[in-house]
N, C-alpha and C. Protein backbone atom coordinates (compact mmCIF):
# COMPACT_ATOMS: atom_id res chain seq x y z
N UNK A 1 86.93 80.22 95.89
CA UNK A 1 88.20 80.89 96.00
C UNK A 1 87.96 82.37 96.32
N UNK A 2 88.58 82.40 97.47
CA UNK A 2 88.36 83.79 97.72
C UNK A 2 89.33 85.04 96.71
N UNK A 3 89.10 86.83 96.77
CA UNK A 3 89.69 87.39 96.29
C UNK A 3 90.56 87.96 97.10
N UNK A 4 92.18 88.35 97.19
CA UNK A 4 92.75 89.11 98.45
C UNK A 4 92.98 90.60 97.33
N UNK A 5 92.81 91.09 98.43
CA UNK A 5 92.53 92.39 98.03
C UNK A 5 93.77 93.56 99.06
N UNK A 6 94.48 94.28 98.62
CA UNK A 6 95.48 95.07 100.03
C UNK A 6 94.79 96.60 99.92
N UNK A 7 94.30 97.34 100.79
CA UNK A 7 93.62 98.31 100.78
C UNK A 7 94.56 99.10 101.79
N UNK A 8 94.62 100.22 101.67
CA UNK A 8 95.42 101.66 101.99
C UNK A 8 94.27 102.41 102.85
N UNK A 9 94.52 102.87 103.92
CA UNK A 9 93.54 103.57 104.73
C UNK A 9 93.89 104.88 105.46
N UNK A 10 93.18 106.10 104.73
CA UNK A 10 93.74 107.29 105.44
C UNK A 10 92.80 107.74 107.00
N UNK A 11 93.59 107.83 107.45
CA UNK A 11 92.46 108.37 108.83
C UNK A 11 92.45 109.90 108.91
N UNK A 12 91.32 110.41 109.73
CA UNK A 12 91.18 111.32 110.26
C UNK A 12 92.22 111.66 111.25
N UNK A 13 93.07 112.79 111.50
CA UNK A 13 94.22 113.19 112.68
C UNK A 13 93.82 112.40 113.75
N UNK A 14 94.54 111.98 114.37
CA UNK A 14 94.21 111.77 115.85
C UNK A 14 93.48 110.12 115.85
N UNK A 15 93.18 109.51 114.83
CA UNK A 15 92.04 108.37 115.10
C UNK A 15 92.49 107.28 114.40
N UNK A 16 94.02 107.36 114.34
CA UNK A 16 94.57 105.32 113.61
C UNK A 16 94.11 104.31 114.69
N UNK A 17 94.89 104.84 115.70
CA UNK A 17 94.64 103.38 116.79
C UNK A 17 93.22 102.78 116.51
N UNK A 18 92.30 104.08 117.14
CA UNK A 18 90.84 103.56 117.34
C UNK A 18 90.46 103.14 115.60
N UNK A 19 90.48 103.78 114.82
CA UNK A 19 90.14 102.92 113.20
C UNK A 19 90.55 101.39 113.26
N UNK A 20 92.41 101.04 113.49
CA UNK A 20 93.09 99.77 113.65
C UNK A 20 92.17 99.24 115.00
N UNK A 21 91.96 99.17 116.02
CA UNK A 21 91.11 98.87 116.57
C UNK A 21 89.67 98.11 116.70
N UNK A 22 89.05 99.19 115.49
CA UNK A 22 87.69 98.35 115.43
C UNK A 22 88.14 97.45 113.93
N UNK A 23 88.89 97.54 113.14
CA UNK A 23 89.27 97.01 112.10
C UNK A 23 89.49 95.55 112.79
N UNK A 24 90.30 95.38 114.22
CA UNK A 24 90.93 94.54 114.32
C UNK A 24 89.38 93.85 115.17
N UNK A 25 88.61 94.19 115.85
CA UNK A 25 87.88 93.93 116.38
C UNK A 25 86.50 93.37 115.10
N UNK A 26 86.04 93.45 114.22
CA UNK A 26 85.32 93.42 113.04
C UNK A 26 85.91 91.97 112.66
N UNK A 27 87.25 91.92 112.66
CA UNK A 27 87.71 90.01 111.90
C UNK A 27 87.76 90.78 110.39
N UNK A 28 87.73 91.68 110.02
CA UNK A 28 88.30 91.46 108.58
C UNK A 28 88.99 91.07 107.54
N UNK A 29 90.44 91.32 108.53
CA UNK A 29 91.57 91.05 107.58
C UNK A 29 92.09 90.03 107.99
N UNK A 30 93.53 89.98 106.71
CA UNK A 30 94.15 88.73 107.53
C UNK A 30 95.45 89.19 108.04
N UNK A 31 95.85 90.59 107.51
CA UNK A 31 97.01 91.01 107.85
C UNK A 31 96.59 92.84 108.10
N UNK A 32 97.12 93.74 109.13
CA UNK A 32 96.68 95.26 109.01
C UNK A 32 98.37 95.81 109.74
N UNK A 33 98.74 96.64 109.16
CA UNK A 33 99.93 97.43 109.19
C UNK A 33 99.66 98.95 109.47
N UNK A 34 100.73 99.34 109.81
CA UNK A 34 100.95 100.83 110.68
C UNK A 34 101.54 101.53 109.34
N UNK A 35 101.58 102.45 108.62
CA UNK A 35 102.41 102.72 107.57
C UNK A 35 102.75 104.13 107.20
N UNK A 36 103.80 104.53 106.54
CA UNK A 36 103.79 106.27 106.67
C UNK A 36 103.66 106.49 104.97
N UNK A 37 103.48 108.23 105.67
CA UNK A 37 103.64 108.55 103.88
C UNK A 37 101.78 108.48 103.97
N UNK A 38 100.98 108.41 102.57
CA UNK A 38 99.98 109.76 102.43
C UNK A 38 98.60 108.82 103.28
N UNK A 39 98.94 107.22 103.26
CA UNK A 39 97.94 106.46 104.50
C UNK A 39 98.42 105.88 105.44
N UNK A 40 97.73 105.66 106.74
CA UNK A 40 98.47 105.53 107.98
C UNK A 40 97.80 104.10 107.90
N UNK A 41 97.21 103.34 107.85
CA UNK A 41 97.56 101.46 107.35
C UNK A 41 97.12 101.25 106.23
N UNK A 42 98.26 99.66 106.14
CA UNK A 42 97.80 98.80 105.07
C UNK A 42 96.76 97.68 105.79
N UNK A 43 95.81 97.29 104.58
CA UNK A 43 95.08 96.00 105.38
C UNK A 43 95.24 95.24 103.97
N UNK A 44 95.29 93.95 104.57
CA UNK A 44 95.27 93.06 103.62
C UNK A 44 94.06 91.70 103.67
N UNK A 45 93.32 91.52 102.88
CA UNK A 45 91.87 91.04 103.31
C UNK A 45 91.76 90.31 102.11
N UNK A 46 90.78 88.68 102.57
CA UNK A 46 90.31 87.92 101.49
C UNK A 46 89.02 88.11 101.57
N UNK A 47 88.21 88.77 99.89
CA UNK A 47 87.11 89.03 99.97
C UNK A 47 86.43 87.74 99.59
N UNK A 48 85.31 87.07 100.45
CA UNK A 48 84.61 86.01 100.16
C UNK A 48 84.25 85.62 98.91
N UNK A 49 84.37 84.54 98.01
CA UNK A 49 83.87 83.76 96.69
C UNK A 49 82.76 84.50 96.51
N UNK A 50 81.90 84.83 95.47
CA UNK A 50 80.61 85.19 94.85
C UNK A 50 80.20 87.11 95.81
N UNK A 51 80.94 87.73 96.28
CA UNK A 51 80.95 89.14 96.94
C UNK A 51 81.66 89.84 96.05
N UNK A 52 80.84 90.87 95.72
CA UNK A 52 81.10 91.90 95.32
C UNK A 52 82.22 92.67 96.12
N UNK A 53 83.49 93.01 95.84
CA UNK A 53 84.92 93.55 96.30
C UNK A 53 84.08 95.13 96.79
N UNK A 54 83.77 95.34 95.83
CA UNK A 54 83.71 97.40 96.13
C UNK A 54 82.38 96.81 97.48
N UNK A 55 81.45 96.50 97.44
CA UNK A 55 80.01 96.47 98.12
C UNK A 55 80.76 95.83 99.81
N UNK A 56 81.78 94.85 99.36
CA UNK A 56 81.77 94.32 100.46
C UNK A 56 82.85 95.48 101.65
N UNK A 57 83.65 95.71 100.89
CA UNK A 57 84.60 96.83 101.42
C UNK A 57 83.88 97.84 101.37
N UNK A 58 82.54 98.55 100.88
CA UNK A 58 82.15 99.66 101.84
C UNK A 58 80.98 98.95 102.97
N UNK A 59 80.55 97.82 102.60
CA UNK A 59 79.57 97.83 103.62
C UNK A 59 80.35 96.62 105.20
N UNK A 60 81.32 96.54 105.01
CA UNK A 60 82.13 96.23 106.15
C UNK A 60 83.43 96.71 107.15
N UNK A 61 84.34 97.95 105.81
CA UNK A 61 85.20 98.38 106.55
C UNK A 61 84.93 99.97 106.39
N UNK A 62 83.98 100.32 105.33
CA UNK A 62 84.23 101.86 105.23
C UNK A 62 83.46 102.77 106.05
N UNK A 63 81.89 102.17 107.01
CA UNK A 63 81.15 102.57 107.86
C UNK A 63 82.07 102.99 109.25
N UNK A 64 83.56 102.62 109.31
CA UNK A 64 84.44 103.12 110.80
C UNK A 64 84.20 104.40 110.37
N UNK A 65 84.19 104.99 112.00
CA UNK A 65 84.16 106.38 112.19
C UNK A 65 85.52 106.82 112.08
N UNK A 66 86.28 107.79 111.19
CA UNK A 66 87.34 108.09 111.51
C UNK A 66 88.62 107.39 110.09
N UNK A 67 87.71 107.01 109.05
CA UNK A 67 88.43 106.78 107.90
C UNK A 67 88.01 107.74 106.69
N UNK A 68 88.72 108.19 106.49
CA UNK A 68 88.81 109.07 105.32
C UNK A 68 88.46 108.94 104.06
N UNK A 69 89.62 108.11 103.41
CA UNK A 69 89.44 107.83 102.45
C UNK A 69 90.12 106.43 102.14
N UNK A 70 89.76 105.59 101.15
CA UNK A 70 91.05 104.54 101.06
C UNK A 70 90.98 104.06 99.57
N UNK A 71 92.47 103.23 99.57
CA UNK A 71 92.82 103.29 98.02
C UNK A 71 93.05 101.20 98.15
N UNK A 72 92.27 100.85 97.39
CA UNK A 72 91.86 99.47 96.98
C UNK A 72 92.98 99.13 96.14
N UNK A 73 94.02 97.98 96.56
CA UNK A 73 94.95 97.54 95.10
C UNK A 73 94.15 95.69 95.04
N UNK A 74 93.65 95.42 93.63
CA UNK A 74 93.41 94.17 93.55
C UNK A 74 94.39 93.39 93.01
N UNK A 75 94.36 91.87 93.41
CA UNK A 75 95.37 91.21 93.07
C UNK A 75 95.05 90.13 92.09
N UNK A 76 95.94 89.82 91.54
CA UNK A 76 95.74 88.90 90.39
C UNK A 76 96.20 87.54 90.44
N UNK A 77 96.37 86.49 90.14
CA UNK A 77 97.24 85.50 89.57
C UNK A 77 98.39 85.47 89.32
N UNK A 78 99.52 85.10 89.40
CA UNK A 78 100.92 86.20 89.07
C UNK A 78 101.64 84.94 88.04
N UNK A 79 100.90 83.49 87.90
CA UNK A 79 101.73 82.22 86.84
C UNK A 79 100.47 81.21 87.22
């Protein structure tokens, strides 16, 4: 069972497209959004069974040139 995870991504001025771009080019997610207010996308991603969440999200999406910073929400079970 995988984990889905929705992560917030601030870019550098000038560099959403190309960030959304190689994001979209990489196969990461399953869903990536345009969004306003203090990050310019949402991504929404299932982190593989037995992967480490933090290890796998820096050693697959946080190496783009042109991301700042980003804010990880994990998800739970909800019933």
């Amino acid at each position: 069972m995988s984990t889905c995870v929705f992560i917030q991504i601030q870019c550098k001025p000038g560099t959403t497209y190309q960030v959304a771009k190689e994001i979209a080019l990489r196969e990461i997610h399953s869903e990536l959004y345009s969004t306003s207010g203090h990050y310019e996308l949402m991504m929404k991603a299932y982190i593989p069974e037995g992967e480490d969440v933090g290890k796998y999200i820096n050693d697959h999406l946080l190496d783009i040139d042109g991301i700042e910073r980003s804010l990880t929400t994990m998800t739970f079970k909800a019933f």
